[in-house]
Protein backbone atom coordinates (compact mmCIF):
# COMPACT_ATOMS: atom_id res chain seq x y z
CA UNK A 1 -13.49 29.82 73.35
CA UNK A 2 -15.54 32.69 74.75
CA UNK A 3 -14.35 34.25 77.65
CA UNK A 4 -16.22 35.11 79.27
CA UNK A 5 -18.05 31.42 79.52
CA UNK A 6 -16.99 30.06 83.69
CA UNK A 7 -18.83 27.19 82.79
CA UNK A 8 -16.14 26.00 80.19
CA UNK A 9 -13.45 24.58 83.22
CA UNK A 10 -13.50 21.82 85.22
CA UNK A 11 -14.05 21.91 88.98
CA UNK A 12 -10.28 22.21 89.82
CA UNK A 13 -9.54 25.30 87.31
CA UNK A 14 -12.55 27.12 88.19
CA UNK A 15 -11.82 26.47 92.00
CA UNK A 16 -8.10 28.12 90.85
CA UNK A 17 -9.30 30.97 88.98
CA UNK A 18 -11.98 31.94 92.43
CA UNK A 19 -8.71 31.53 94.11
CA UNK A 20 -7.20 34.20 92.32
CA UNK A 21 -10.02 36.38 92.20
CA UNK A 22 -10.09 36.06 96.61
CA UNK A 23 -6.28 37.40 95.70
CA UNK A 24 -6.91 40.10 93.71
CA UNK A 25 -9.90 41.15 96.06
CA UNK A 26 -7.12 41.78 98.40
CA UNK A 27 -4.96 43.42 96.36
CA UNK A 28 -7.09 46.14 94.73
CA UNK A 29 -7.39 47.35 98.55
CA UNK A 30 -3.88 48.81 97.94
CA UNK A 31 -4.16 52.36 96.49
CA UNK A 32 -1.29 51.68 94.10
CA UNK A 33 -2.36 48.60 92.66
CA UNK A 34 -2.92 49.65 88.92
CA UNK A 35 -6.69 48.65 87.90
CA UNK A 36 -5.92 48.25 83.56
CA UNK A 37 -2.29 47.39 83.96
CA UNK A 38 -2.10 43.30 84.20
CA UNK A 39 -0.98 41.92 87.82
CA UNK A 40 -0.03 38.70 88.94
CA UNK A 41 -2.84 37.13 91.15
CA UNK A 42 -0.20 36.58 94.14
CA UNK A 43 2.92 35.66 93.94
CA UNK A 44 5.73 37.27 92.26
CA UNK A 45 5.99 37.76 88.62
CA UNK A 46 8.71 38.58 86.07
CA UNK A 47 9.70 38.94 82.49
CA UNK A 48 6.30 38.42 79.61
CA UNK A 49 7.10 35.18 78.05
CA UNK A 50 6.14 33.74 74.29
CA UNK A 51 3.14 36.79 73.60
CA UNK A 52 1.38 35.03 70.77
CA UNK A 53 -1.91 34.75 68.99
CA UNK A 54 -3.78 31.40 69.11
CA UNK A 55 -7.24 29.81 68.68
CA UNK A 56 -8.87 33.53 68.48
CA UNK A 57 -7.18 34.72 71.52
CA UNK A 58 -3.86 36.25 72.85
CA UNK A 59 -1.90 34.36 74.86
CA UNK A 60 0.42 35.75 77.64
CA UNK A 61 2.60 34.31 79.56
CA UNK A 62 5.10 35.12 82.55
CA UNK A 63 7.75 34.13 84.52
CA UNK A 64 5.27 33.40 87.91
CA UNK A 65 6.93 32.08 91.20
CA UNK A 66 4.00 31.13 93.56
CA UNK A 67 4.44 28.15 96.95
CA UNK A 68 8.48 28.34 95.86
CA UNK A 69 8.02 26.88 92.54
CA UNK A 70 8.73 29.13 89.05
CA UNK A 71 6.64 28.58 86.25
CA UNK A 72 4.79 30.18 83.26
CA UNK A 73 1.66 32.18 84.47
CA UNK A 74 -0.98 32.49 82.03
CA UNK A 75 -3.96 34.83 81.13
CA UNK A 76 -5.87 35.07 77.89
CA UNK A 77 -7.60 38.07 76.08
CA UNK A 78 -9.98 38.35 72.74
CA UNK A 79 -8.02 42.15 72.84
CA UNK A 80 -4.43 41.71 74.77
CA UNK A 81 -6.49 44.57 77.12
CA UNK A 82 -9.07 42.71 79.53
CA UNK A 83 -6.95 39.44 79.99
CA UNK A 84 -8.37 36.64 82.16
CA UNK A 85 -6.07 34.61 84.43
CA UNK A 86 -5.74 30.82 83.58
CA UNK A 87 -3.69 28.32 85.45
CA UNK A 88 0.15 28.17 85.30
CA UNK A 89 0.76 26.68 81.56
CA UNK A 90 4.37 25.32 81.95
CA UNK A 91 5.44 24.15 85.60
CA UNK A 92 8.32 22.21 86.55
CA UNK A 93 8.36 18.60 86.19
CA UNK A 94 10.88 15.38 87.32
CA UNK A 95 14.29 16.95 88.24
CA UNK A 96 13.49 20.50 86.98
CA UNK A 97 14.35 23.45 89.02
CA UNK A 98 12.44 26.26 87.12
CA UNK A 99 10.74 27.32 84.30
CA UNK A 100 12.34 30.64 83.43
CA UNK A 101 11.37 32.75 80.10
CA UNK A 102 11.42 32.24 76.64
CA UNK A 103 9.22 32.48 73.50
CA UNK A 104 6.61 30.70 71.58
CA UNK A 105 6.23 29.96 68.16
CA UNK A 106 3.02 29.27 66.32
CA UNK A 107 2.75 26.41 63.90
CA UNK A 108 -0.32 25.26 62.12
CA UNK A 109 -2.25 24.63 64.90
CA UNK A 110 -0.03 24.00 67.52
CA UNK A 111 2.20 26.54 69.76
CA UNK A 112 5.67 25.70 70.26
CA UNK A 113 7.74 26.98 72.90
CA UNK A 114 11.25 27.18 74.22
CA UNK A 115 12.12 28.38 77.45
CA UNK A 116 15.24 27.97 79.99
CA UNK A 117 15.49 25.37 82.84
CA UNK A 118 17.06 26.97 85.04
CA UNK A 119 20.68 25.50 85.65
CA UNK A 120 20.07 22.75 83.09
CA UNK A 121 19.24 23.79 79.44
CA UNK A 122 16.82 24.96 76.74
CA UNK A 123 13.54 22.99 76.97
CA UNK A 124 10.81 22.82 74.13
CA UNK A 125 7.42 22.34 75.00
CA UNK A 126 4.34 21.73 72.40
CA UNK A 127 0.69 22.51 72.90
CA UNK A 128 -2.44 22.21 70.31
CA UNK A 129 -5.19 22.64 73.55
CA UNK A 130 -7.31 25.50 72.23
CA UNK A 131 -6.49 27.68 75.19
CA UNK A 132 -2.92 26.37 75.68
CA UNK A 133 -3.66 25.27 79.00
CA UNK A 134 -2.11 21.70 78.68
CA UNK A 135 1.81 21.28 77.44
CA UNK A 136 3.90 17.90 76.47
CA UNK A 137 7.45 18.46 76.87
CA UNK A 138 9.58 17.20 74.06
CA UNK A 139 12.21 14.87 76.05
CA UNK A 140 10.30 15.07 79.13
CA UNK A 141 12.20 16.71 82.16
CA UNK A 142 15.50 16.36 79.80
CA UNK A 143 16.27 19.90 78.06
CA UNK A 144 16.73 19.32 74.11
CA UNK A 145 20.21 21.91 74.40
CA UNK A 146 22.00 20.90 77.82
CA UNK A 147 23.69 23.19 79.47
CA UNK A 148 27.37 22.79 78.36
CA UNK A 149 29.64 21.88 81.86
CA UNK A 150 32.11 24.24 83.04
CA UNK A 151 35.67 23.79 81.81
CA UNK A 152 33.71 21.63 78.72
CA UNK A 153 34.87 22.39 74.53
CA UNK A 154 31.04 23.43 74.38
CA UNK A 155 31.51 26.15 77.07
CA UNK A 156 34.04 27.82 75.14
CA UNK A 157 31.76 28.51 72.04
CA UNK A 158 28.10 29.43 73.90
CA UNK A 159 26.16 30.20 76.57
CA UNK A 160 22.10 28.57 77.35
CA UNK A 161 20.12 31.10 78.36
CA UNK A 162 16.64 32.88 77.40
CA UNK A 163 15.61 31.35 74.32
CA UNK A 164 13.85 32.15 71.00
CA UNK A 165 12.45 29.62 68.67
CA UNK A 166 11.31 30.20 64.62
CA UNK A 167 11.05 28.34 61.69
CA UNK A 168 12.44 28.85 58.84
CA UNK A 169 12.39 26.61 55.13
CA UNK A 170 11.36 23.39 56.92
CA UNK A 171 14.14 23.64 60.17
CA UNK A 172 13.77 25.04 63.44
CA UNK A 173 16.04 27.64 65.11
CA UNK A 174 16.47 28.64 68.65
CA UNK A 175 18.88 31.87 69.70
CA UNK A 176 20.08 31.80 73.43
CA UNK A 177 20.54 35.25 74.63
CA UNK A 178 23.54 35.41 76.64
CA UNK A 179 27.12 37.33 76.01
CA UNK A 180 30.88 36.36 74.85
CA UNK A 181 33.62 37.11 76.48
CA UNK A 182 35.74 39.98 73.63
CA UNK A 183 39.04 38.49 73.01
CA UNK A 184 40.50 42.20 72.21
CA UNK A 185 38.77 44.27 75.76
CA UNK A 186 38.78 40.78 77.47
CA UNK A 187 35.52 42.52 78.89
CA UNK A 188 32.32 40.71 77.57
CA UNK A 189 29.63 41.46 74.94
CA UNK A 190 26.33 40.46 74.22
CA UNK A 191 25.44 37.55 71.77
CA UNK A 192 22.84 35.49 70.91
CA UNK A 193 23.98 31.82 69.98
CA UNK A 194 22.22 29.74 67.58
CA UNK A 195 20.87 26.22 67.44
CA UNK A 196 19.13 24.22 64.31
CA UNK A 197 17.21 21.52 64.26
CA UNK A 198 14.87 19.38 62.17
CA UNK A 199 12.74 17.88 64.49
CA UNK A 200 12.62 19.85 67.58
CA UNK A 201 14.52 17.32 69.63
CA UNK A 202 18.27 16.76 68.04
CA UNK A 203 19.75 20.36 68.17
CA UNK A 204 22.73 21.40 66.65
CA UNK A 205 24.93 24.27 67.59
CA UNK A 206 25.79 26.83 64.26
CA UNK A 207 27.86 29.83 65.69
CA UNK A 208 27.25 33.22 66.66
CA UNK A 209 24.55 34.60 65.12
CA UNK A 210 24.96 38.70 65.51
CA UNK A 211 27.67 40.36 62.81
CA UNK A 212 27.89 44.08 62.78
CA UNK A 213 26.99 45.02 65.99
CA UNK A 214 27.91 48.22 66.69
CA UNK A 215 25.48 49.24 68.82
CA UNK A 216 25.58 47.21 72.63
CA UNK A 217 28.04 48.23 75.63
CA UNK A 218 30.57 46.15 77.52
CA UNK A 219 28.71 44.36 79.96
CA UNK A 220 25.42 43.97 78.11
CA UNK A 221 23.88 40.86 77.57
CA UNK A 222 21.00 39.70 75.06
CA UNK A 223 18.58 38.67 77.87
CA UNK A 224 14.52 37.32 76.45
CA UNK A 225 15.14 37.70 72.48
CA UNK A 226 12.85 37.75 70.16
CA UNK A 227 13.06 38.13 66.42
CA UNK A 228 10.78 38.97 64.11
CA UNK A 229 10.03 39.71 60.91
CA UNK A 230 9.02 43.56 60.10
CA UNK A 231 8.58 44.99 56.93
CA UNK A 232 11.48 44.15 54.32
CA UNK A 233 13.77 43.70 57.66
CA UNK A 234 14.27 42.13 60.82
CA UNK A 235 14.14 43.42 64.93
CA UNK A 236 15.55 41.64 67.56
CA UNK A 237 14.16 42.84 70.94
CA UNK A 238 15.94 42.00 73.96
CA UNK A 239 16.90 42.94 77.71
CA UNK A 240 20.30 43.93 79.09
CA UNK A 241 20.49 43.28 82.97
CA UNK A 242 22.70 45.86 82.77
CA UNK A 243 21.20 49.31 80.80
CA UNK A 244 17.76 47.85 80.18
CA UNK A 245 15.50 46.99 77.48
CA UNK A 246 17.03 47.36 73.94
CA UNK A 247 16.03 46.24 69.79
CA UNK A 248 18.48 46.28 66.90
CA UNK A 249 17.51 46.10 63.04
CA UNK A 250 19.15 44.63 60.25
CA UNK A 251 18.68 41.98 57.49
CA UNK A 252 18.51 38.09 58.25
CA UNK A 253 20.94 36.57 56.07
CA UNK A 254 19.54 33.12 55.55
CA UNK A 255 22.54 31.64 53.40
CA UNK A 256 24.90 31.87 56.55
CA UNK A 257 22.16 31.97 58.90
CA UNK A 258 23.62 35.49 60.75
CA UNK A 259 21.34 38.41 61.88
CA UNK A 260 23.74 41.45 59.94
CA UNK A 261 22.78 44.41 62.53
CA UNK A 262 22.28 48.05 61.16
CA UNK A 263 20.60 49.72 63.67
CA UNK A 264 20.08 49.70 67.25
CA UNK A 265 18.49 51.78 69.89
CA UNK A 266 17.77 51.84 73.73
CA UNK A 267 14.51 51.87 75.08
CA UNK A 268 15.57 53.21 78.49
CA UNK A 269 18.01 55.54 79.68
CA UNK A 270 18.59 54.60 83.58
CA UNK A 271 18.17 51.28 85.90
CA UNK A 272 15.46 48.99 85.09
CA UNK A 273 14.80 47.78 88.53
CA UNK A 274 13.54 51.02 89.63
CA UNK A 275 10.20 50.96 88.38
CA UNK A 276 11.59 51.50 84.66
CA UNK A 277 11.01 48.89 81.59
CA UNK A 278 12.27 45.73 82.14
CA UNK A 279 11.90 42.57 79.39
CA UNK A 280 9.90 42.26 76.36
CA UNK A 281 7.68 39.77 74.82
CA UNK A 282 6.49 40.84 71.01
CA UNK A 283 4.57 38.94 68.00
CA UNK A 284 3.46 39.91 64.24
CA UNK A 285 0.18 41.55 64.21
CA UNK A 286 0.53 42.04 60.43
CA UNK A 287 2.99 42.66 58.26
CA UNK A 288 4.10 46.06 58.88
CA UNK A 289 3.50 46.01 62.74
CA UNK A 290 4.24 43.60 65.62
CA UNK A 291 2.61 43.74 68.96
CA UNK A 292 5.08 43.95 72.30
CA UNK A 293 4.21 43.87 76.29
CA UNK A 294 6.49 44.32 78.70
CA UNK A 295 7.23 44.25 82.32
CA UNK A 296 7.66 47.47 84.50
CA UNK A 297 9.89 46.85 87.71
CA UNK A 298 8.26 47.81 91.45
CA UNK A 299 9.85 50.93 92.89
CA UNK A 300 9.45 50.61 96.59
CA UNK A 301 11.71 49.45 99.17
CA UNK A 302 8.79 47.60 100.83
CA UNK A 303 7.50 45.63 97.78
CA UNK A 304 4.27 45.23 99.07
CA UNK A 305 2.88 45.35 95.50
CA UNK A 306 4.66 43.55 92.30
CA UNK A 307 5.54 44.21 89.15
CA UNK A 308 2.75 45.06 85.86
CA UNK A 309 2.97 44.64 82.61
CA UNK A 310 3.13 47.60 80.05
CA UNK A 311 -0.07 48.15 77.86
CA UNK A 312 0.54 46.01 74.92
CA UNK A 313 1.89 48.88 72.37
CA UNK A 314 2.14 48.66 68.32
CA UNK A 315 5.45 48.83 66.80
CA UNK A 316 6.22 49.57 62.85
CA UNK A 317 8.72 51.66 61.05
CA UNK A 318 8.80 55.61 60.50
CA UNK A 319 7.43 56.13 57.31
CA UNK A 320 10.54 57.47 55.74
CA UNK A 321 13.09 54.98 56.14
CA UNK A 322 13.35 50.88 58.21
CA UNK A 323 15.99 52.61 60.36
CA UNK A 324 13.85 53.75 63.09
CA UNK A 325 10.89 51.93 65.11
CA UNK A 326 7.91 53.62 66.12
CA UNK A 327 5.61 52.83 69.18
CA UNK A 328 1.83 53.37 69.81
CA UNK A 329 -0.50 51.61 72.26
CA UNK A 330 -3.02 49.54 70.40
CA UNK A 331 -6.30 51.24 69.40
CA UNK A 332 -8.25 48.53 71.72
CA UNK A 333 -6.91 50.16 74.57
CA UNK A 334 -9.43 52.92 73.93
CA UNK A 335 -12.27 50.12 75.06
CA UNK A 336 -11.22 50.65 78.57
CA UNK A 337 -12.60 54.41 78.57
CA UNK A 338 -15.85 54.54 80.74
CA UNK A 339 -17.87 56.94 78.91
CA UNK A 340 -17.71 60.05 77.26
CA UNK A 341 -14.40 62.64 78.55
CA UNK A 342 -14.79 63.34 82.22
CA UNK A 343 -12.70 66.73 80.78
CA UNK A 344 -12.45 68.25 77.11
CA UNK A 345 -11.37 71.82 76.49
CA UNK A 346 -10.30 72.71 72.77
CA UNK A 347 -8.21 76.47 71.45
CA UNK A 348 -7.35 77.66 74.83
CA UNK A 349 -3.80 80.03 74.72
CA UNK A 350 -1.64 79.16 77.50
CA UNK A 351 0.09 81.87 78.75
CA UNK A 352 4.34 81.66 78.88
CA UNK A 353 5.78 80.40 81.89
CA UNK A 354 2.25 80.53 84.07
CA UNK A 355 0.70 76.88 85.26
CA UNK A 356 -2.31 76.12 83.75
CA UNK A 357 -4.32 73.95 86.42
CA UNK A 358 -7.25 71.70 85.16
CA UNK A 359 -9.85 72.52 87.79
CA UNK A 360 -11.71 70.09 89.83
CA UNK A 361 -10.50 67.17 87.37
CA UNK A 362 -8.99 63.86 89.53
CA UNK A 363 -6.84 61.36 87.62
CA UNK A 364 -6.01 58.79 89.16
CA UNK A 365 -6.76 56.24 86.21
CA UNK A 366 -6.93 58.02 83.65
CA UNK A 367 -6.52 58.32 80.21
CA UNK A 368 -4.77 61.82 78.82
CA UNK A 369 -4.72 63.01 75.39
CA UNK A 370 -3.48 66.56 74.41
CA UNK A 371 -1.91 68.28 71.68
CA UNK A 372 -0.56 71.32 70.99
CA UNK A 373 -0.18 74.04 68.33
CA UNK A 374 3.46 73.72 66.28
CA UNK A 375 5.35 75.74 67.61
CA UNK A 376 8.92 75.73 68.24
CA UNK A 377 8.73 77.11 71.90
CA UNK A 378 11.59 75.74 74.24
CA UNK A 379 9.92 73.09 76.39
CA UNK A 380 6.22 72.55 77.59
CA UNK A 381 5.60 70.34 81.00
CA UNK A 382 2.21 68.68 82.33
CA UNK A 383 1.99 67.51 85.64
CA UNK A 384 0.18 64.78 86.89
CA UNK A 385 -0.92 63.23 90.41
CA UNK A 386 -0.29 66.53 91.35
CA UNK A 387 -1.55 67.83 94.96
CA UNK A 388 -3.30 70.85 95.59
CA UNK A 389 -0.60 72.59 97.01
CA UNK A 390 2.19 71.34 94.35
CA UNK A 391 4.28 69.28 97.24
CA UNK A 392 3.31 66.03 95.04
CA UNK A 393 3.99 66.03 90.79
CA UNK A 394 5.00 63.84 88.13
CA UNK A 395 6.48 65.76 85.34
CA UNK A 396 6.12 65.10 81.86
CA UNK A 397 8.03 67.43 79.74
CA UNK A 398 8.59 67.79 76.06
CA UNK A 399 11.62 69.92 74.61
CA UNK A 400 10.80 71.05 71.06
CA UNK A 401 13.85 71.07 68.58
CA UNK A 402 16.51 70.64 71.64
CA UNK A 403 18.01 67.35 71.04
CA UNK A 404 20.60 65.99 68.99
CA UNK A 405 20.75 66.52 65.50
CA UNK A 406 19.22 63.60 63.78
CA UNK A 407 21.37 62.93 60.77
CA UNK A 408 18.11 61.66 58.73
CA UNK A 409 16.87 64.50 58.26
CA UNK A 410 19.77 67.19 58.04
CA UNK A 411 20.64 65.18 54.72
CA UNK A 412 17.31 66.36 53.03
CA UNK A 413 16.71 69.56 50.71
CA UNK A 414 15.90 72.82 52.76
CA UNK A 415 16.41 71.19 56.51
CA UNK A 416 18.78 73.49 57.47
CA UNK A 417 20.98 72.48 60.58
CA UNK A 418 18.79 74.24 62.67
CA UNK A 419 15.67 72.22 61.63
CA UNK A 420 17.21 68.53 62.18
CA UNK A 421 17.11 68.40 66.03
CA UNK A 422 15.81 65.73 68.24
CA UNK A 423 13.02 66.89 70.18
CA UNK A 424 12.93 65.26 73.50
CA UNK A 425 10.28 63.46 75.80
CA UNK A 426 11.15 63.35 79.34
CA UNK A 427 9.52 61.67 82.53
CA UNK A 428 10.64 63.82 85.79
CA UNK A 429 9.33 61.59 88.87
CA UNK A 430 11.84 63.36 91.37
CA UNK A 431 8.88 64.99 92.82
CA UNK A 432 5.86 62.29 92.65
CA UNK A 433 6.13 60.99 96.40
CA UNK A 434 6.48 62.67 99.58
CA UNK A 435 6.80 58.95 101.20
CA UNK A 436 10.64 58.28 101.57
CA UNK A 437 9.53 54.28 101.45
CA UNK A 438 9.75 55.06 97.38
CA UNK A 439 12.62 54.93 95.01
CA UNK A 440 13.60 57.86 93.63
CA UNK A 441 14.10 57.34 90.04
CA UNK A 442 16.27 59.93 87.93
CA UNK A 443 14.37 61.00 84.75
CA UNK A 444 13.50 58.90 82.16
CA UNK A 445 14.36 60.21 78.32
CA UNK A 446 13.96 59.52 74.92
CA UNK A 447 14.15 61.57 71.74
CA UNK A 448 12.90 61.52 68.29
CA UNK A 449 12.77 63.71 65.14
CA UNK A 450 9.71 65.94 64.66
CA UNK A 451 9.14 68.05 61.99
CA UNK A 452 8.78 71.94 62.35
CA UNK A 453 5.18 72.11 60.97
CA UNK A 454 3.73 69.08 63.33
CA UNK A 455 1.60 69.49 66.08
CA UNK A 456 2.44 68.52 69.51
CA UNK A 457 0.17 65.08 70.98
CA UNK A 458 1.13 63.92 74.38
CA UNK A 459 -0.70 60.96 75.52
CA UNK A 460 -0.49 59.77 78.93
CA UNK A 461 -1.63 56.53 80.88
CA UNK A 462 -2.57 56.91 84.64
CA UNK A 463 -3.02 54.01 86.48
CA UNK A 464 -2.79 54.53 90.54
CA UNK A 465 1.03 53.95 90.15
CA UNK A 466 2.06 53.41 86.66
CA UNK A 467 2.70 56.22 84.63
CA UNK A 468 3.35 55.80 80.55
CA UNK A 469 3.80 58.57 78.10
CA UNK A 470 3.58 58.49 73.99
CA UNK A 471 4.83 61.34 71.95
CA UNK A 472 3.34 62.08 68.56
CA UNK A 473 3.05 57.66 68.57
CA UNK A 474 6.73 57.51 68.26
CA UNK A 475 8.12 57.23 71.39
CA UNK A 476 7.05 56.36 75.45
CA UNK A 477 8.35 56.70 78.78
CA UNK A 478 7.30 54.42 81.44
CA UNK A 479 7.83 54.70 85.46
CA UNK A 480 6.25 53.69 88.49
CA UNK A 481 5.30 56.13 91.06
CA UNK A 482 3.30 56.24 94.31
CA UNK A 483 1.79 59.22 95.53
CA UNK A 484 1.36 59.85 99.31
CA UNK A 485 -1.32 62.15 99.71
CA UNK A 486 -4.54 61.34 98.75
CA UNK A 487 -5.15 64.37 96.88
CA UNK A 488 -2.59 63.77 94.51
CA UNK A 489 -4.53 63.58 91.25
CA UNK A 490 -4.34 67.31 89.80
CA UNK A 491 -3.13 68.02 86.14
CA UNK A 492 -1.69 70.91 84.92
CA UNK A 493 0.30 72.35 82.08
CA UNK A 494 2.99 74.91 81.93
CA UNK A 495 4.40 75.88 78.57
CA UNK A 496 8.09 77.21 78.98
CA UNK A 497 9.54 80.28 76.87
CA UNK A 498 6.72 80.99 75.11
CA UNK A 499 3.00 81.25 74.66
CA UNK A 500 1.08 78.25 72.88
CA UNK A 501 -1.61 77.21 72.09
CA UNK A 502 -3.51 74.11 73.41
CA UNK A 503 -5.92 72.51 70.35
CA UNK A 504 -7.58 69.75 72.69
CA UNK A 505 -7.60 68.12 75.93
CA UNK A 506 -9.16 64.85 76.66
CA UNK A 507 -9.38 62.86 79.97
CA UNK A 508 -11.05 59.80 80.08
CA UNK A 509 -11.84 57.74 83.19
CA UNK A 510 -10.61 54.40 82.79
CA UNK A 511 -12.50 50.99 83.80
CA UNK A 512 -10.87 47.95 85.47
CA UNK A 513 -9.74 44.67 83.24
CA UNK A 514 -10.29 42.87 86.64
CA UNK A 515 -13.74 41.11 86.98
CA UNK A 516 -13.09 41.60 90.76
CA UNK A 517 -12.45 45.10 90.18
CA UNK A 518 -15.64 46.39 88.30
């Protein structure tokens, strides 16, 4: 269905959809609210739920409380960039509390998804409407996998939780993210429990599906899974309430029906709920590369605004080995640029240790794209919503060569020890707000292995008061800041320990996915 055709609904949707557009009328007013990062029309909204590609479109969904009820929010996109809001797709229904998150799975021409009730079970709902507006719960109001009672012989094997749902040679599986309780540290761990099925509505409870991993911390739990296919090998995103957003990789072994872990990584490296990365949501785009979206925690002690979701971001392997994911936003993104660069500068030599201030260029939302020469200087930091007089920066630094040495590459011919470090990407935003009604949030970092001869490309989102940050397409930092000063929308560059020189800058004005907006 097109779009961008009003006509298509009936009377009551369309009178819905106005409503939300009155909503986000009122929120755009707010100088923080993010123009090309999705919002919630009202309401509150949490984790991305069952990301998926149907009947032409993208599909996402998201844990929406609105009037005191929790459901799944909706909005639809030809591009997962301008998304259009729909009604909520799965609501509550008879005795049902909540509709918390989960995943969808996509099946001929039907979507099938599971998702928790709260305090009663795994549900399953089905839809083949070519917009996924209308739902028929398998079982009704009844979830397919109960919740097992406390003190019960059930209890003692698994929790219900966040589901996932797949198919696989003619039966139906569901993991339930959750944890165990280690009988050796007595302290618990995170799991995923699995359930099989042949017909979607008798379920059966397997065992424990992880083996091998090595890679979580007491007290984490396997919050919103979902695995997927990449390559020759698995991933299994999934949230820890207690250190954040994680994936592991490994090899699905179908014969016992276990995911055998082999890697795992962290995608953050502080609290969550202060404007950091919260849940995923994530779905094959081809073979090679899946497409995830996540949620990116308000950071004010007044939350006047709300959460956003991420830009959607492409995810494949490093092209020398399936031990190591690597993350780029989607090349559609580059439709939300308004015209040619509102800034482009190419070869200019940046002094050591002297700030380099763009001129009379505002960013507020914004597009940034700059590389650098290769050259191993110690660090390099641009600074963004900066003020005039410097009192209000966000810092985006990148140390060359000064991380930890990356074992990958130290095991090659001629990469000496010195050669194999990390280099590191790190998002300062001690400095971004002089209003004390913000969070401060300690630096975000994460690291990955560049080699000596690459050039440096740093390419950074603005939007009012989301911040995200690529490196070389590897690796992103995300945080949520909220300038006080109205001025706050300088750039500027500062390379540290050396001279170097800058190849290209581009800024880009960006447009808003928000009919409202425009």
């Amino acid at each position: 269905m097109d779009i961008s055709n009003k006509g298509a609904f009936s009377f009551e949707i369309q009178k819905k959809l106005d409503e939300y557009s009155e909503i986000r009328k009122r929120m755009l007013k707010d100088k923080h609210c993010p123009i090309y990062h999705f919002t919630p029309p009202g309401g509150y909204m949490n984790d991305p739920n069952g990301l998926c590609f149907f009947g032409g479109n993208w599909h996402m969904f998201y844990q929406f409380s609105i009037d005191g009820v929790t459901c799944w929010g909706h909005a639809y996109s030809e591009d997962a960039v301008y998304w259009k809001d729909l009604p909520p797709a799965i609501e509550p229904e008879g005795k049902e509390i909540a509709c918390w998150s989960g995943g969808v799975m996509i099946e001929n021409n039907r979507a099938i998804a599971a998702y928790y009730s709260r305090g009663r079970g795994i549900a399953v709902a089905v839809s083949s409407d070519p917009l996924l507006m209308k739902w028929e719960k398998i079982g009704g109001d009844i979830p397919v996998i109960p919740m097992p009672g406390r003190g019960s012989p059930e209890a003692e094997k698994y929790s219900v939780y966040d589901p996932f749902i797949w198919k696989n040679d003619g039966k139906y599986y569901i993991i339930s993210g959750k944890f165990i309780i280690s009988p050796v540290s007595g302290k618990r761990e995170r799991e995923e429990f699995l359930f099989v099925s042949d017909d979607l509505v008798s379920w059966t409870y397997l065992h424990p599906f992880l083996e091998h991993d090595h890679f979580s911390r007491n007290g984490d739990d396997g919050a919103c899974p979902y695995f997927l296919p990449l390559g020759s090998k698995y991933v299994l995103f999934h949230y820890s309430h207690m250190s954040g957003p994680k994936y592991m990789i490994g090899n699905y072994d179908k014969d016992r029906d276990k995911f055998v872990v082999s890697e795992g990584e962290a995608l953050t490296g502080t609290s969550s709920f202060l404007g950091g990365l919260l849940a995923p949501s994530a779905f094959p785009e081809k073979k090679d590369s899946l497409r995830i979206i996540y949620n990116i925690a308000e950071n004010r002690k007044a939350a006047m605004l709300n959460q956003v979701m991420s830009l959607p971001s492409s995810v494949s392997f490093s092209n020398q080995d399936e031990d190591q994911l690597f993350f780029k936003p989607i090349q559609d993104i580059e439709r939300l640029r308004s015209g040619l660069s509102v800034r482009s500068e190419k070869n200019v030599l940046l002094p050591a240790n002297l700030e380099y201030v763009m001129e009379g260029l505002k960013a507020s939302s914004s597009e940034i794209i700059v590389e650098f020469e290769a050259k191993n200087i110690p660090a390099l930091e641009i600074r963004v919503f900066r003020s005039p007089d410097c009192r209000e920066y966000t810092s985006v630094c990148v140390y060359r060569q000064r991380g930890n040495v990356n074992y990958r590459h130290f095991r090659e011919p001629d990469y000496g020890f010195r050669k194999c470090h990390d280099s590191v990407l790190m998002l300062d935003m001690t400095n971004s707000s002089l209003d004390c009604g913000s969070n401060i949030r300690t630096p975000e970092m994460q690291s990955v292995y560049l080699a000596p001869e690459e050039n440096l490309i740093v390419h950074i989102f603005l939007d009012k008061s989301v911040v995200e940050v690529y490196l070389n397409d590897r690796i992103f930092c995300v945080g949520r800041v909220y300038p006080f000063l109205d001025d706050s929308k300088g750039v500027s560059i500062r390379p540290i320990g050396g001279d170097i020189t800058m190849k290209s800058f581009e800024c880009y004005d960006m447009k808003s996915i928000f009919e409202c907006g425009k």
